[in-house]
Protein backbone atom coordinates (compact mmCIF):
# COMPACT_ATOMS: atom_id res chain seq x y z
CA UNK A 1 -112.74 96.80 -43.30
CA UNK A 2 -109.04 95.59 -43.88
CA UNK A 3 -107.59 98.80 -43.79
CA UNK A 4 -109.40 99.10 -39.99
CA UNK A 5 -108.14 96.31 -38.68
CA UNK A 6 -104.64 96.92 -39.76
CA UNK A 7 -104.89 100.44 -38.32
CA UNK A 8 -106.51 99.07 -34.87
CA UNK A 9 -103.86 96.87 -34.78
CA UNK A 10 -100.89 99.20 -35.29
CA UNK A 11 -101.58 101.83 -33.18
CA UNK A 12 -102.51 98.83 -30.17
CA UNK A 13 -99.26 97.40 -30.96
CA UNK A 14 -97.81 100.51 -30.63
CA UNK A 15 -99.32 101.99 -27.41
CA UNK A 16 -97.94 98.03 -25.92
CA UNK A 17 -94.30 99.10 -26.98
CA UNK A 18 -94.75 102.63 -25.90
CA UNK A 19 -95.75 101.33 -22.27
CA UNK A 20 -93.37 98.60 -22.25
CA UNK A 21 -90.78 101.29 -22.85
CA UNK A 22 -91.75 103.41 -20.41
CA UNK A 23 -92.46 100.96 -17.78
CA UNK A 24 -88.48 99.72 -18.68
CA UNK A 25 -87.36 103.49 -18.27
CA UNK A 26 -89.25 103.85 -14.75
CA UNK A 27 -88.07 100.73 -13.59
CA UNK A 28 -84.59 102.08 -14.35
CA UNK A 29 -84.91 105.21 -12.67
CA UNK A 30 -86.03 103.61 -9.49
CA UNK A 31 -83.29 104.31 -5.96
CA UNK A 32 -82.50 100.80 -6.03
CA UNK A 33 -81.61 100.34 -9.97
CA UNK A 34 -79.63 104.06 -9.82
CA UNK A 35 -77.43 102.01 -6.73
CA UNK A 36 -76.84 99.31 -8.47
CA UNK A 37 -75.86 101.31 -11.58
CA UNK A 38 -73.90 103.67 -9.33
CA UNK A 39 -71.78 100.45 -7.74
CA UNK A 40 -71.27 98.92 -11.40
CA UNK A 41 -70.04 102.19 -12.56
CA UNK A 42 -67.53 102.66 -9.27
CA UNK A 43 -66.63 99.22 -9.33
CA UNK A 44 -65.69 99.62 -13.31
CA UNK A 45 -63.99 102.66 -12.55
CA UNK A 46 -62.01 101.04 -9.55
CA UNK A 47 -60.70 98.32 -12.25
CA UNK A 48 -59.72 100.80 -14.50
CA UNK A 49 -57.27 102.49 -11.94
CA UNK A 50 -56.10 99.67 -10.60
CA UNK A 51 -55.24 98.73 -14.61
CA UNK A 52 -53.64 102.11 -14.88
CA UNK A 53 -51.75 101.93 -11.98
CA UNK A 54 -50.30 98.58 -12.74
CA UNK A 55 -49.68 100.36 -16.37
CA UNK A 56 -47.85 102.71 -14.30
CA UNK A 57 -45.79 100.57 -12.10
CA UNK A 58 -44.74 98.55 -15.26
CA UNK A 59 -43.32 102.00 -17.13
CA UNK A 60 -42.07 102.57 -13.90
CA UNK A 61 -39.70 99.46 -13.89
CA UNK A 62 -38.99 99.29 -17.47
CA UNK A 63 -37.44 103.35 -17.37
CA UNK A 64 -35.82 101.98 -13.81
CA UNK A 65 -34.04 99.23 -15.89
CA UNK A 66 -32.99 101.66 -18.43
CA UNK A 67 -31.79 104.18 -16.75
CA UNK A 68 -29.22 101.37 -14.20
CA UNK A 69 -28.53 100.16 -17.77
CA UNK A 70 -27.17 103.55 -19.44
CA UNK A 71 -25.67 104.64 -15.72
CA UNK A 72 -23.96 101.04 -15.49
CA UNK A 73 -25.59 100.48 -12.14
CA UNK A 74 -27.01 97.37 -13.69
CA UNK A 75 -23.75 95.57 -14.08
CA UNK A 76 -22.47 93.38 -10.96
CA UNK A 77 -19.61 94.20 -9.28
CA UNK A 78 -16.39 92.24 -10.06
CA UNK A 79 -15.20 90.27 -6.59
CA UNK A 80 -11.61 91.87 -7.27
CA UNK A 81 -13.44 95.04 -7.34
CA UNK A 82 -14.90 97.61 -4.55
CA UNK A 83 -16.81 100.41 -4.54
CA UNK A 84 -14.53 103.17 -3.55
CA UNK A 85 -14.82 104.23 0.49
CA UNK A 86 -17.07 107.18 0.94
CA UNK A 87 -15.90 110.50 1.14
CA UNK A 88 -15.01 112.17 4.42
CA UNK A 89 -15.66 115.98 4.97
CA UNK A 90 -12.35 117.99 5.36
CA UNK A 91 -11.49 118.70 9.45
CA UNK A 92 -11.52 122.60 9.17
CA UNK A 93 -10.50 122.80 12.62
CA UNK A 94 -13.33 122.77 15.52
CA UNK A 95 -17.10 123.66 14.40
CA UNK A 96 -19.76 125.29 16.68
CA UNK A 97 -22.85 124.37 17.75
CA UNK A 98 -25.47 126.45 15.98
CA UNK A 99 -27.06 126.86 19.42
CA UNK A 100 -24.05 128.70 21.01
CA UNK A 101 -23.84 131.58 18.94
CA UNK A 102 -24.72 134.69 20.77
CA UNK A 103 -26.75 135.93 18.78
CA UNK A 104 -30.62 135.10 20.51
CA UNK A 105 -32.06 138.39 22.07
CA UNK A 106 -31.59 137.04 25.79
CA UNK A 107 -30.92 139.65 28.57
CA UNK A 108 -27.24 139.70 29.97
CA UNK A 109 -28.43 139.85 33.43
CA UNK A 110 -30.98 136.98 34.66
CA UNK A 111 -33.95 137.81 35.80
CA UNK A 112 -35.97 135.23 38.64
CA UNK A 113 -39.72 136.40 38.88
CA UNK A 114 -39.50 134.31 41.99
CA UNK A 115 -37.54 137.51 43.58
CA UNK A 116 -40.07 140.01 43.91
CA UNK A 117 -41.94 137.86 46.60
């Protein structure tokens, strides 16, 4: 009689967790629950770029600082000392326009469609 009972009572405990599970699982795959798990995913994801893009941004500063240190743009200028002026392009005596080169295809003689009528 005791083994009965035990038996009875295992396999009704065990149809309650098999339709507690998979009243869980349904409730889970319901629109509304696949939303919400679709906006916590996006929203995680949106944190995680935003992390790596500050990640980014720092490396980004850091290599800036390195570089103006090993180029010596870093240092201030002395107030005895100027940059240099800029350099000027060499006259080479008068330079054309681009436009008034002959070369375009245009007929030498000028031709009014206005003149026919």
């Amino acid at each position: 009689m005791f083994r009965r009972t035990f038996w009875f009572t295992a396999g009704a405990a065990a149809g309650v967790w098999a339709t507690a599970k998979v009243n869980r699982k349904l409730k889970q795959l319901t629109p509304e629950s696949l939303a919400a798990q679709a906006a916590n995913k996006a929203v995680e994801t949106g944190h995680r770029l935003k992390g790596f893009a500050l990640d980014v941004r720092a490396g980004m500063l850091q290599r800036e600082a390195e570089l103006d240190d090993a180029l010596g743009l870093a240092t201030p200028v002395e107030p005895g000392r100027e940059l240099p002026e800029p350099r000027r392009r060499a006259a080479l005596g008068p330079v054309a326009h681009p436009a008034t080169h002959s070369f375009s295809k245009t007929p030498t003689s000028s031709y009014n469609r206005n003149e026919d009528h």
